[in-house]
N, C-alpha and C. Protein backbone atom coordinates (compact mmCIF):
# COMPACT_ATOMS: atom_id res chain seq x y z
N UNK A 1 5.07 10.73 1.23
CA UNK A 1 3.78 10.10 1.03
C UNK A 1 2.76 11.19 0.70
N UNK A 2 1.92 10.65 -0.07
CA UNK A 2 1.01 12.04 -0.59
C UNK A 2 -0.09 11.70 0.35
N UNK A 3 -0.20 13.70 0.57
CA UNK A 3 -1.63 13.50 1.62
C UNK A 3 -2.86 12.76 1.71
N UNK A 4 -3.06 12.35 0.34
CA UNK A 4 -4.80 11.71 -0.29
C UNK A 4 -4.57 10.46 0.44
N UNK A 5 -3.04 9.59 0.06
CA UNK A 5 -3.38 8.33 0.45
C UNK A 5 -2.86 8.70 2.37
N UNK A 6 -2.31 9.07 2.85
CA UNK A 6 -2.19 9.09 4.14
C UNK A 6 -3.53 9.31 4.74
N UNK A 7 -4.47 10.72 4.04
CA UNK A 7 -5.67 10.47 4.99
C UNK A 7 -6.54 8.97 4.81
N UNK A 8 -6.10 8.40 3.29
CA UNK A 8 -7.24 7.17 3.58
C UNK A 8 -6.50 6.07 4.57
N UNK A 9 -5.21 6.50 4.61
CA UNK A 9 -4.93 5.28 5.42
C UNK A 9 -4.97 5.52 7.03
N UNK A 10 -5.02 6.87 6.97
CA UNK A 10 -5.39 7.32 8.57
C UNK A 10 -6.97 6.84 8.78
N UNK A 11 -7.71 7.38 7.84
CA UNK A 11 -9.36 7.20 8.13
C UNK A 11 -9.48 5.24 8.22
N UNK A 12 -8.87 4.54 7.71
CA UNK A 12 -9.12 3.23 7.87
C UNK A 12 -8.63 2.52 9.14
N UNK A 13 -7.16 3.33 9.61
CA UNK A 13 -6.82 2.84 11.13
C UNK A 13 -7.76 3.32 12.08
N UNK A 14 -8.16 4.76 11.87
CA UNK A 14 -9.23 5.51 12.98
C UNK A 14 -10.30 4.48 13.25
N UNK A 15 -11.17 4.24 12.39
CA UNK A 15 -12.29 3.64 11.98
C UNK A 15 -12.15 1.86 12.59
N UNK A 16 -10.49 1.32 12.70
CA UNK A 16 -10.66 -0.14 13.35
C UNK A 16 -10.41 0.53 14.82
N UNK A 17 -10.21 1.46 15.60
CA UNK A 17 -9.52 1.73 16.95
C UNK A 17 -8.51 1.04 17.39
N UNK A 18 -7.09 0.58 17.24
CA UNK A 18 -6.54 -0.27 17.26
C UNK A 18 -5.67 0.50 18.78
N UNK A 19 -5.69 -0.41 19.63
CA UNK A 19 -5.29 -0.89 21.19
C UNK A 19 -4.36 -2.07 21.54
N UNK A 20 -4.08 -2.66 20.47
CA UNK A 20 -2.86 -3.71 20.61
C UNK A 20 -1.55 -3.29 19.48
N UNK A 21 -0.76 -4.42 19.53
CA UNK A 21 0.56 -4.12 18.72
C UNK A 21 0.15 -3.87 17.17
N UNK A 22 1.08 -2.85 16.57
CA UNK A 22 0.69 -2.36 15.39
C UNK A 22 2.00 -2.67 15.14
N UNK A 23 2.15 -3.33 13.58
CA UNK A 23 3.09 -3.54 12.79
C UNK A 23 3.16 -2.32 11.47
N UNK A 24 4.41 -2.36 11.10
CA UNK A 24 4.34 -1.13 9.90
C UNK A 24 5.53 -1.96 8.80
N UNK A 25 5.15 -2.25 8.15
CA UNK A 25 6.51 -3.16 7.30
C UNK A 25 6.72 -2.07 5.96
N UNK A 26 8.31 -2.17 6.24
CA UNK A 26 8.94 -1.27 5.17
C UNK A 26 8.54 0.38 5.79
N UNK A 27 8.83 0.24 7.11
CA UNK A 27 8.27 1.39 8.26
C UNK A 27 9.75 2.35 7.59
N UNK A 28 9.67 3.67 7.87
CA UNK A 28 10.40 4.64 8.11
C UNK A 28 10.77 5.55 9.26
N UNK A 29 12.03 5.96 9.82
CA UNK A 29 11.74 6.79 10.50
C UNK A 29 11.22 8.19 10.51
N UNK A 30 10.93 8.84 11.15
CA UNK A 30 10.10 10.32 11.14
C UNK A 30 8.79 10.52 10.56
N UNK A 31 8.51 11.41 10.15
CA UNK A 31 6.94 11.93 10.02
C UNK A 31 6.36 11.42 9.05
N UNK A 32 7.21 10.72 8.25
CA UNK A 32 6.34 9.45 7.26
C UNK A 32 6.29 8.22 8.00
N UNK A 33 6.57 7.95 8.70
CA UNK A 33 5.69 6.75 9.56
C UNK A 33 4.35 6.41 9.51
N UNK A 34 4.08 5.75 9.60
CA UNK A 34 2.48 5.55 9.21
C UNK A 34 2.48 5.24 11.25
N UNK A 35 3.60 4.87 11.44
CA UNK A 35 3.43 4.58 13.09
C UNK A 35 2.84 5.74 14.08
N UNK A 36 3.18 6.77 13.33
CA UNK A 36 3.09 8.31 13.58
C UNK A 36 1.54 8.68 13.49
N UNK A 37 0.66 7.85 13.33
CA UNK A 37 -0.41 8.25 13.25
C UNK A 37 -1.43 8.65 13.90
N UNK A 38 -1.69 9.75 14.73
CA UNK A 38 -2.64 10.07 16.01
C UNK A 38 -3.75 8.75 16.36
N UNK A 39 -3.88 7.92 15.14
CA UNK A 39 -5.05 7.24 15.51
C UNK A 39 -4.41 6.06 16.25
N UNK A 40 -3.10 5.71 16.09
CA UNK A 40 -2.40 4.42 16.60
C UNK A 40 -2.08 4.71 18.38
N UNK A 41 -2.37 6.03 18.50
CA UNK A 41 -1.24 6.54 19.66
C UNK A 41 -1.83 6.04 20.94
N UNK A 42 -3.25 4.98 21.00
CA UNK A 42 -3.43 4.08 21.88
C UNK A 42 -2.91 2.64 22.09
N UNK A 43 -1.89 2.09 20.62
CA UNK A 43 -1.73 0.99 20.49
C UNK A 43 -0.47 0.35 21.44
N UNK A 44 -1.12 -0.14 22.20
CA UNK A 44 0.08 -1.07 23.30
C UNK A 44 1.57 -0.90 23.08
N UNK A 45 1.94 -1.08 21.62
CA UNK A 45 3.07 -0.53 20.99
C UNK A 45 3.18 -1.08 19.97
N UNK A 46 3.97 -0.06 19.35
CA UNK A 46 4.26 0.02 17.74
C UNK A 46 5.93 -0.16 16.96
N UNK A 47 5.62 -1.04 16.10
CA UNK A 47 6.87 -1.69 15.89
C UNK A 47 6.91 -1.71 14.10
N UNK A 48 8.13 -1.45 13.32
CA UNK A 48 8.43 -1.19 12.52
C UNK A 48 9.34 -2.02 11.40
N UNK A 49 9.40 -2.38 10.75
CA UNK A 49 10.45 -3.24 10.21
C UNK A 49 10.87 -2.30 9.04
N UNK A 50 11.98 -2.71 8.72
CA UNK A 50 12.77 -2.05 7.46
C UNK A 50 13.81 -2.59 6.67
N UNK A 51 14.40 -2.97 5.61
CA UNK A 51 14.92 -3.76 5.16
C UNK A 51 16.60 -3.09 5.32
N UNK A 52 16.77 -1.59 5.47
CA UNK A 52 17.76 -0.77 4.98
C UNK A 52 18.48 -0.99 7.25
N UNK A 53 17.41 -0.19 7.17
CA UNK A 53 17.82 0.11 9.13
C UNK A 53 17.27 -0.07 10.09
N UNK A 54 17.74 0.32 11.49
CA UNK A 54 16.47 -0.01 12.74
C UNK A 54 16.82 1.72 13.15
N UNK A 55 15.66 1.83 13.80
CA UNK A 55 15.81 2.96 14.31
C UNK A 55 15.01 3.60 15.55
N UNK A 56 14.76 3.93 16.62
CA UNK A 56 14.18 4.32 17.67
C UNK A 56 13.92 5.84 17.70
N UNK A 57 12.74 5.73 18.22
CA UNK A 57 12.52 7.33 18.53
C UNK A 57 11.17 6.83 19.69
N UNK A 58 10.99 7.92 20.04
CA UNK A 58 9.72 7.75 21.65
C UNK A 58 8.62 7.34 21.19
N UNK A 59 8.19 7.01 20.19
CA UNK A 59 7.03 6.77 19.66
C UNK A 59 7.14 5.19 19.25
N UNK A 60 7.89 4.94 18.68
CA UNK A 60 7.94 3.73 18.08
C UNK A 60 9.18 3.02 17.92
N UNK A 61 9.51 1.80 17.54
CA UNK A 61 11.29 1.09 17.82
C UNK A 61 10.82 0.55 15.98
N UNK A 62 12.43 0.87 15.10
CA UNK A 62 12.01 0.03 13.82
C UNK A 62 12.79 -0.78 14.31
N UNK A 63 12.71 -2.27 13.65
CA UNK A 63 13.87 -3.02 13.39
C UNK A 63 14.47 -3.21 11.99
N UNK A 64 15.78 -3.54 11.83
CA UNK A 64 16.07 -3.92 10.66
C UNK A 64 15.95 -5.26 10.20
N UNK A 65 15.70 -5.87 9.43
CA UNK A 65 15.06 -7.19 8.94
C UNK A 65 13.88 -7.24 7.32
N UNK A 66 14.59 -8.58 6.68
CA UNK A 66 13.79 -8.41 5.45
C UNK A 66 12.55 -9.26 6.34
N UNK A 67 11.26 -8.54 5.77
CA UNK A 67 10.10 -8.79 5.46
C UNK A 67 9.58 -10.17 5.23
N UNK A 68 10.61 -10.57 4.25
CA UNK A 68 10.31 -12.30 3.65
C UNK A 68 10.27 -12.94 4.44
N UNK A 69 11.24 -12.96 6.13
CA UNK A 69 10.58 -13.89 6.57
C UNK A 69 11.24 -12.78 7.96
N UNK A 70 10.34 -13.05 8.72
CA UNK A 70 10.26 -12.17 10.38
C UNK A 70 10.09 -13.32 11.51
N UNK A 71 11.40 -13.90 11.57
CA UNK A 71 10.98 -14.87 12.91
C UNK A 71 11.24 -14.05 14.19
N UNK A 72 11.43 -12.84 14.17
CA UNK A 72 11.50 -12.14 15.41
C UNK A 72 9.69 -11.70 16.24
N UNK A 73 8.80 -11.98 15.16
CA UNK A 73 7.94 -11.51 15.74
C UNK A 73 6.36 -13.35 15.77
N UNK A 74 5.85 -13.51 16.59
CA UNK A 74 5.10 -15.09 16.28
C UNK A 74 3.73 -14.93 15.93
N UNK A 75 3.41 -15.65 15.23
CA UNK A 75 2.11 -16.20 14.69
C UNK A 75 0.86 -15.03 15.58
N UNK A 76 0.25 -14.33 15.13
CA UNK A 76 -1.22 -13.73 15.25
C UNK A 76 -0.63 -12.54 16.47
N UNK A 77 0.88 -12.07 16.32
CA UNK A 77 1.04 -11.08 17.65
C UNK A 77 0.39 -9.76 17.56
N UNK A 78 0.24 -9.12 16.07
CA UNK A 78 -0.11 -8.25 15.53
C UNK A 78 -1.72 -8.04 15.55
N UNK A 79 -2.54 -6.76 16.26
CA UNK A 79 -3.75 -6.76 15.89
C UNK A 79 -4.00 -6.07 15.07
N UNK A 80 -2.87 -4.98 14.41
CA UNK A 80 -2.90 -4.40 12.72
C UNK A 80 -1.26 -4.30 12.16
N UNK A 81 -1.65 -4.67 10.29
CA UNK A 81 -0.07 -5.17 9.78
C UNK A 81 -0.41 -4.14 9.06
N UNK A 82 0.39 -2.73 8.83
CA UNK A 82 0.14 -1.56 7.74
C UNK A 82 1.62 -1.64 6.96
N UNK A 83 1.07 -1.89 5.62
CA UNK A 83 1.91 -1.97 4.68
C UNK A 83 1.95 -0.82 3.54
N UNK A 84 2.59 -0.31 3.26
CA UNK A 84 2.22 1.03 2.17
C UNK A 84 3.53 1.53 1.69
N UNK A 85 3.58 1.64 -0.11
CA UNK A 85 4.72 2.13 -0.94
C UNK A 85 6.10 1.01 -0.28
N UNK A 86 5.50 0.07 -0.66
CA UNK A 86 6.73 -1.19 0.29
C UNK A 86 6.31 -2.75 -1.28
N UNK A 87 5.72 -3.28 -1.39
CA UNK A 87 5.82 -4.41 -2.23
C UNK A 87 6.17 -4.36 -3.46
N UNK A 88 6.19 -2.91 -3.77
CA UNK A 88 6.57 -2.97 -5.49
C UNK A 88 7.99 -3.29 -5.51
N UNK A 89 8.37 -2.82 -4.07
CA UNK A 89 10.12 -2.79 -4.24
C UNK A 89 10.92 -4.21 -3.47
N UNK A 90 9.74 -4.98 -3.49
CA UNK A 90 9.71 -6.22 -2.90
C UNK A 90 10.09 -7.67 -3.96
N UNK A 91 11.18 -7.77 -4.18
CA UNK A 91 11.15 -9.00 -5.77
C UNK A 91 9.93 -10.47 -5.55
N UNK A 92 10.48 -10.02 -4.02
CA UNK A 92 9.80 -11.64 -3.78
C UNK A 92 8.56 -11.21 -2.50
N UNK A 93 7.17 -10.21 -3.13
CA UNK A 93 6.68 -9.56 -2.30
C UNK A 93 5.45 -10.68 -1.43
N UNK A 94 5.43 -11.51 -2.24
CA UNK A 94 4.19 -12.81 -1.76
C UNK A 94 4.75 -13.38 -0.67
N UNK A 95 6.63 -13.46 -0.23
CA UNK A 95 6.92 -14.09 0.78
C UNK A 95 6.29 -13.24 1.71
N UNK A 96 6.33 -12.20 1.75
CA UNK A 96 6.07 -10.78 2.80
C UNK A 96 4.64 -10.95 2.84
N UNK A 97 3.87 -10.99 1.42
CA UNK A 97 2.49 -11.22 2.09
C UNK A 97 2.38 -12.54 3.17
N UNK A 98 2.71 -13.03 2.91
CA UNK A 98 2.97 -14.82 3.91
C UNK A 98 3.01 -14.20 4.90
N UNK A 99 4.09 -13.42 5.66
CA UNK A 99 4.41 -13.22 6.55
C UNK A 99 3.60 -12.08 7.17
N UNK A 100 3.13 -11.23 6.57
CA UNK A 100 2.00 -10.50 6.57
C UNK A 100 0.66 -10.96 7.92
N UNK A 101 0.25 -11.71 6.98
CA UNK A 101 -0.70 -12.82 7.31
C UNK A 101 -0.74 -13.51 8.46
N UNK A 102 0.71 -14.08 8.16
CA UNK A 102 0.63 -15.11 9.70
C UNK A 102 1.24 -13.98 10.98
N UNK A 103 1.82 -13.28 10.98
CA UNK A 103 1.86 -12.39 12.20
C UNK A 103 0.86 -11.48 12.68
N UNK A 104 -0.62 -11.41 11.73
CA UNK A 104 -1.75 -10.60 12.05
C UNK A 104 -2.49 -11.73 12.82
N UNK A 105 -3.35 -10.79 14.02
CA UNK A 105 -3.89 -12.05 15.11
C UNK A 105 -5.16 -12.08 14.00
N UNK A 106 -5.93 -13.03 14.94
CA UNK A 106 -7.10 -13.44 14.23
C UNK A 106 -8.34 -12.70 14.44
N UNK A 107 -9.05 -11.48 13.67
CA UNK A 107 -9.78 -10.64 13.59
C UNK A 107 -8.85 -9.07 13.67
N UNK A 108 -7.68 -9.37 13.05
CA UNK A 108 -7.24 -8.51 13.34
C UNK A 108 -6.57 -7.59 12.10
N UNK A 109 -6.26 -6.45 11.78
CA UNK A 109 -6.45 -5.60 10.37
C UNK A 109 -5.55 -5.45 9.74
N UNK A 110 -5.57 -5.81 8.36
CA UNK A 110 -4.15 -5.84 7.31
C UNK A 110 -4.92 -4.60 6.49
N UNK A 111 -3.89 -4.07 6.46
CA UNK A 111 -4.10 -2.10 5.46
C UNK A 111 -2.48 -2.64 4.46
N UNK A 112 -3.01 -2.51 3.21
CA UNK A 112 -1.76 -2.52 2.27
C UNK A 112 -1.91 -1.72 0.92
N UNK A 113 -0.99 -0.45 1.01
CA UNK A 113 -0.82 0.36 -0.72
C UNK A 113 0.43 0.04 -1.36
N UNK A 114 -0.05 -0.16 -2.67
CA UNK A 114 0.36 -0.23 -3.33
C UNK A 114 0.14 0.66 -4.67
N UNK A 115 0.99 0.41 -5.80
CA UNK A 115 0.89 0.98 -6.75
C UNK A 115 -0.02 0.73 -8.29
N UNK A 116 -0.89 1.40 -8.71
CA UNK A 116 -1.47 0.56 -9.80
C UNK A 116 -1.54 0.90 -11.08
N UNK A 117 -2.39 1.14 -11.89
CA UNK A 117 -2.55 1.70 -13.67
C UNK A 117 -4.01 1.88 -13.41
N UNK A 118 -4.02 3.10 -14.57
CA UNK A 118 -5.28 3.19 -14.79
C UNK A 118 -6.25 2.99 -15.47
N UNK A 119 -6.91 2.85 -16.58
CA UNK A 119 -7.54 2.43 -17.41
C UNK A 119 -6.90 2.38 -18.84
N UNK A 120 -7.64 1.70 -19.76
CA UNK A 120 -6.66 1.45 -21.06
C UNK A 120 -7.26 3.19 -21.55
N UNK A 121 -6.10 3.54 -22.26
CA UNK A 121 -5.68 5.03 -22.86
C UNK A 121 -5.68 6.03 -21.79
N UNK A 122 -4.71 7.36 -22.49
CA UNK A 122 -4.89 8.26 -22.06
C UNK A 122 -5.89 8.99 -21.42
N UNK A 123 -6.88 8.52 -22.19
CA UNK A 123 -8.02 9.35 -21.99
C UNK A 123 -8.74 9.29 -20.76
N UNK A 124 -8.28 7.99 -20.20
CA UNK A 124 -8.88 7.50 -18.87
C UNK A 124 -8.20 8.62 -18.08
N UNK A 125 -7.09 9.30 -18.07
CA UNK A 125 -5.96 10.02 -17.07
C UNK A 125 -7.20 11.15 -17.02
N UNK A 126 -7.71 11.78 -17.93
CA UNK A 126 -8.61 12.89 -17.96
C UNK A 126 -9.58 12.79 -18.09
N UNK A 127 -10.29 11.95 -17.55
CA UNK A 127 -11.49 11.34 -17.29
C UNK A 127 -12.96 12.50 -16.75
N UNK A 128 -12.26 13.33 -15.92
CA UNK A 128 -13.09 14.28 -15.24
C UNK A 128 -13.09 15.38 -16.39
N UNK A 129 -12.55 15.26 -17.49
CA UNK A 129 -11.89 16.36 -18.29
C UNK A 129 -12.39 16.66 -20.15
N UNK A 130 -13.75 16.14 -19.96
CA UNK A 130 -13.96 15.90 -21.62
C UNK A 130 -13.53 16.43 -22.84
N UNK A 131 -13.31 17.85 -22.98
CA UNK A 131 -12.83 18.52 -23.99
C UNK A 131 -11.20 18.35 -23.77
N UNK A 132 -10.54 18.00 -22.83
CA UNK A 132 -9.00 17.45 -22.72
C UNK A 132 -8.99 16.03 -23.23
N UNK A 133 -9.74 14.90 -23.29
CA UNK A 133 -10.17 14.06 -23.47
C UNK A 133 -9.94 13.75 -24.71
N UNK A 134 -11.29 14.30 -25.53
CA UNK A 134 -11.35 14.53 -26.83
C UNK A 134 -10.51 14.59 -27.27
N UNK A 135 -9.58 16.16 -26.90
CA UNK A 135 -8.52 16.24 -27.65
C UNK A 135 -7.07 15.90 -27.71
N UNK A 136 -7.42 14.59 -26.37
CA UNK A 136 -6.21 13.70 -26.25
C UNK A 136 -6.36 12.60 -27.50
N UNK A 137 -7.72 12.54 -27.46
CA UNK A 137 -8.30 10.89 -28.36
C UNK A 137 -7.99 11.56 -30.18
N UNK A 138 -8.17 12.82 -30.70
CA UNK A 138 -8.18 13.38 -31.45
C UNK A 138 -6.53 13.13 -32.31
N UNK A 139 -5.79 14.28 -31.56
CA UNK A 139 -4.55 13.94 -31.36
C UNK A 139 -3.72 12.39 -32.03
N UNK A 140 -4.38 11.17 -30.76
CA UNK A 140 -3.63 10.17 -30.76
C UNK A 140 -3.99 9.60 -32.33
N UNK A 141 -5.21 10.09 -32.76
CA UNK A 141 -5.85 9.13 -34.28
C UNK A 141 -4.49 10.23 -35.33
N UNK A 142 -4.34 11.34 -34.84
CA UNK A 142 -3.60 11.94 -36.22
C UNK A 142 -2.12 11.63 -35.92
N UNK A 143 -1.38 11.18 -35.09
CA UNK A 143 -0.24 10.67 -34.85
C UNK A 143 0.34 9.10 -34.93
N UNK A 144 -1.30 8.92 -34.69
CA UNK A 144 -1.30 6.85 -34.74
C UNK A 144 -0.83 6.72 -33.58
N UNK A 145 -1.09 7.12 -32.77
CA UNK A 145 -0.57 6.83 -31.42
C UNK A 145 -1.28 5.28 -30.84
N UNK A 146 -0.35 4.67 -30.81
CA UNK A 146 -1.25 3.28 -30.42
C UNK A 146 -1.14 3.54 -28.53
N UNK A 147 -0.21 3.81 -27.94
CA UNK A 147 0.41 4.29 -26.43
C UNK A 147 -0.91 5.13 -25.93
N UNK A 148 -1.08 6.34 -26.84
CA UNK A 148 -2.16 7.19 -26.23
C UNK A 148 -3.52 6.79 -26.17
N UNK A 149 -3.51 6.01 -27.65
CA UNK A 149 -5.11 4.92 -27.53
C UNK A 149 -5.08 4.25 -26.60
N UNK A 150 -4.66 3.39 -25.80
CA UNK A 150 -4.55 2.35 -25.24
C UNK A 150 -3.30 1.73 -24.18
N UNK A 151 -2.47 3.00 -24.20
CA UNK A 151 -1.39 2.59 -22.84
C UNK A 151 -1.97 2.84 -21.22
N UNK A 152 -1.42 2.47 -20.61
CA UNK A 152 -2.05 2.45 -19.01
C UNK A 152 -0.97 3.37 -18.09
N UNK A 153 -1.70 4.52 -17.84
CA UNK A 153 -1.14 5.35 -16.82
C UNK A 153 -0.64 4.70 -15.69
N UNK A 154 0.46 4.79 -14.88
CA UNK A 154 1.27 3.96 -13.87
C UNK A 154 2.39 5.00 -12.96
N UNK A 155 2.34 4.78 -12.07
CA UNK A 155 3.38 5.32 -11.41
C UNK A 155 4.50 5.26 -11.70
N UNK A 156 5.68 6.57 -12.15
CA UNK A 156 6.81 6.21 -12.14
C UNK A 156 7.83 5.44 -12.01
N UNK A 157 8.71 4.67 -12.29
CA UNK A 157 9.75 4.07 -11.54
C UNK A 157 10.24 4.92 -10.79
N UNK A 158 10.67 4.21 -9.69
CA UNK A 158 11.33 4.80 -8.47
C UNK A 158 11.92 3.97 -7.57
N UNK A 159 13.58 3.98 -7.75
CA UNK A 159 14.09 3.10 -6.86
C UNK A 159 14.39 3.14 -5.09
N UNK A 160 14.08 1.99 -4.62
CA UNK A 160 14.19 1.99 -3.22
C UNK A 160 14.10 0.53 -2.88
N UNK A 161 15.22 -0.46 -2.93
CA UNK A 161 16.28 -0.27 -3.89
C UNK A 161 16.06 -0.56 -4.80
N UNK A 162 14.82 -1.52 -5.43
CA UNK A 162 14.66 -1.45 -7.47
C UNK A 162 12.68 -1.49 -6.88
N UNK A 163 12.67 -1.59 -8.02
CA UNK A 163 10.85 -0.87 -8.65
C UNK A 163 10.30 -2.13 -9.45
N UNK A 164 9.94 -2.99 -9.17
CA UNK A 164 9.49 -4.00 -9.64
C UNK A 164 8.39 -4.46 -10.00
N UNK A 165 6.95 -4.12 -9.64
CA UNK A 165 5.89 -4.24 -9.88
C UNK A 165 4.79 -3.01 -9.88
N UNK A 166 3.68 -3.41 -10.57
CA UNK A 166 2.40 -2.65 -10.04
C UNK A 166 1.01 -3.76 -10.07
N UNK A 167 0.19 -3.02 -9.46
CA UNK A 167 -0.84 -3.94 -9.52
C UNK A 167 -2.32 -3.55 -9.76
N UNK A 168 -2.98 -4.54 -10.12
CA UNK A 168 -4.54 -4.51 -10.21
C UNK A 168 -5.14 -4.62 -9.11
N UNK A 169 -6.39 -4.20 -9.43
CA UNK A 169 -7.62 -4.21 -7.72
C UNK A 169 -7.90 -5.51 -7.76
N UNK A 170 -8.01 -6.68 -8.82
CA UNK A 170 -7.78 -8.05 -8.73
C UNK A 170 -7.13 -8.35 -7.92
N UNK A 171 -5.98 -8.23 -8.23
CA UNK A 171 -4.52 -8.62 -7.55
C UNK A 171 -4.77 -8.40 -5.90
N UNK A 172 -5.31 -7.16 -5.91
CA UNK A 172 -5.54 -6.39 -4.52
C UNK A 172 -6.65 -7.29 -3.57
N UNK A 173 -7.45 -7.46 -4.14
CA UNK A 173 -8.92 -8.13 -3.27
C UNK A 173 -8.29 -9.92 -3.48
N UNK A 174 -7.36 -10.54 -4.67
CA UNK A 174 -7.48 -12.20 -4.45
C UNK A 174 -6.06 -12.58 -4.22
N UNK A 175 -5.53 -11.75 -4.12
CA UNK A 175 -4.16 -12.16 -3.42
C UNK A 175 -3.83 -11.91 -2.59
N UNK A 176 -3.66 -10.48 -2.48
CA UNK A 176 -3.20 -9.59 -1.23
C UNK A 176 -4.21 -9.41 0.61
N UNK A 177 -5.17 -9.53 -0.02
CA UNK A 177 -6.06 -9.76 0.75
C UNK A 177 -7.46 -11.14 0.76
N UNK A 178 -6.28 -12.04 -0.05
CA UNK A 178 -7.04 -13.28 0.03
C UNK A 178 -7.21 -13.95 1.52
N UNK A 179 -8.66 -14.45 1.49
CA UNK A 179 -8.86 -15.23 3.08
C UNK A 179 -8.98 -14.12 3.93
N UNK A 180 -9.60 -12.78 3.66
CA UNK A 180 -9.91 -11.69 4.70
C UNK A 180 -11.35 -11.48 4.69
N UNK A 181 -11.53 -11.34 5.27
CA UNK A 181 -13.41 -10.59 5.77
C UNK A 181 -13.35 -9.08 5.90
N UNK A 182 -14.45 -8.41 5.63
CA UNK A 182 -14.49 -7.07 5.29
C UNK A 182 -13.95 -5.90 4.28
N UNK A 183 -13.60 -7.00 3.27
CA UNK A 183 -12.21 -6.02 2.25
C UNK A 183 -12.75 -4.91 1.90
N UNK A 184 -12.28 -4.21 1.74
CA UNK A 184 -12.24 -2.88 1.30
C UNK A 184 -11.12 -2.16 0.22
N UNK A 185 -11.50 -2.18 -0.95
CA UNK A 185 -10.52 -1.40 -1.94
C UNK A 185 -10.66 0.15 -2.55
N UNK A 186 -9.78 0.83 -2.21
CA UNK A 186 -9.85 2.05 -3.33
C UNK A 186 -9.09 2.38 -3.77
N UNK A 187 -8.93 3.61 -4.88
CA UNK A 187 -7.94 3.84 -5.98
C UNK A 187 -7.68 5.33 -5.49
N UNK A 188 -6.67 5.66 -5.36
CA UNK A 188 -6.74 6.96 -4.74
C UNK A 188 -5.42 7.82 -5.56
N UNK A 189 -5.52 9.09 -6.12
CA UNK A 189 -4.64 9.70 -6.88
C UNK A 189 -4.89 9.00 -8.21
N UNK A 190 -3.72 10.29 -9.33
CA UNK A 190 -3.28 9.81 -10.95
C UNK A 190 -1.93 9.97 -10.87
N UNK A 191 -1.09 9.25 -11.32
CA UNK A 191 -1.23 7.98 -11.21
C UNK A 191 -2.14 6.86 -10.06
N UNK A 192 -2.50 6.12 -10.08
CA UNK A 192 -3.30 5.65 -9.04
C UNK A 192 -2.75 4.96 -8.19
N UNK A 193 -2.97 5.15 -6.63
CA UNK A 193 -2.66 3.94 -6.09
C UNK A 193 -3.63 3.19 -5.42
N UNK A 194 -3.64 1.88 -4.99
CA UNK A 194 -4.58 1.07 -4.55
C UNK A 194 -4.62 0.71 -3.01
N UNK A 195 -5.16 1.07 -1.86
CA UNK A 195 -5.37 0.79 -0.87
C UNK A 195 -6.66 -0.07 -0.76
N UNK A 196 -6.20 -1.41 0.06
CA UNK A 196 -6.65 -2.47 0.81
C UNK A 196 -6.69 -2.68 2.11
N UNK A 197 -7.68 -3.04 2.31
CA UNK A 197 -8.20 -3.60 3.67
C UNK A 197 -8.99 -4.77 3.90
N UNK A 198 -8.79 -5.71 5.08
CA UNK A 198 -9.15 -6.58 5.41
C UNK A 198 -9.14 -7.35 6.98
N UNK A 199 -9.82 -7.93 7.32
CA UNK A 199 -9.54 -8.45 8.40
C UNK A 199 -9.24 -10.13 8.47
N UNK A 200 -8.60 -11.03 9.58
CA UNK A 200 -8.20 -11.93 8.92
C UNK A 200 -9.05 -12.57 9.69
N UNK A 201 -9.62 -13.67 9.54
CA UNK A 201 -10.49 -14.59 9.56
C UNK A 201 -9.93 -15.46 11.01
């Protein structure tokens, strides 16, 4: 996990103080845990799901179980659901948001990253970068580059186990965090990714 998005997703758990059960879906074991996070290390306890394995260590218990549907855990047990680098590789990731949802208690905090694109052309990638810019935009007119005019920077494919989507900050604020109070979106890194927040109503 890259440091940029771990600190925003640390600074957004810090910032709710969370003291009850913390969920982590598509959790890992060891130091990529998001369970692992100094700011959680008050939370009643912390529990993990994973589609591949279960796994224990003193900090936290994963279980193994798909996402799509979690009858091991009931309606509002969760007072934060942290989801991150988990729905792209999800075919059927809206069941998981479902389930998302209904296992977060009521006022209680959904954090979800995902993967996104960045603006139409290249040029958006070097944005901070004008004379790289230019002579990206320059370039693409003497090649006819229609890709460099106007393709959308995106995160790699990367299987775990397939790579299926990316998304918009649309997508992010009316789906993913549809029916939440307090949303919060940002774009963090190039390629970009999109971290969400919300609380559930």
């Amino acid at each position: 996990m890259s440091p940029d998005v771990y600190r925003v997703l640390e600074t957004i758990c810090t910032a709710a103080a969370i003291k009850g059960e913390v969920l982590e879906v598509g959790a890992v074991a060891g130091p990529d845990s998001l369970l692992r996070m100094p700011c959680l290390r008050l939370a009643s306890r912390r529990i993990g799901i994973n589609l591949a394995q279960a796994a224990d260590d003193a900090q936290c218990q994963i279980i193994q179980g798909n996402a799509n549907h979690m009858p091991n855990f009931v309606d509002g047990q969760f007072e934060a659901v942290l989801c991150n680098a988990t729905l792209e590789h999800d075919p059927y990731f809206w069941k998981t948001l479902a389930e998302i949802h209904r296992v977060t208690a009521t006022g209680g905090l959904i954090v979800i990253g995902v993967p996104s694109y960045g603006g139409m052309g290249a040029q958006s990638f070097l944005r901070n970068k004008p004379l790289a810019g230019w002579l990206l935009k320059v370039f693409a007119r003497l090649i006819n580059s229609e890709v460099l005019r106007a393709g959308t920077v995106t995160l790699g494919e990367h299987l775990f186990p397939g790579d299926y989507y990316r998304f918009s900050e649309q997508a992010m604020r009316e789906i993913f965090l549809a029916d939440l109070v307090d949303i919060k979106v940002c774009t963090v890194m190039q390629p970009p990714r999109l971290i969400g927040s919300g609380r559930k109503l």
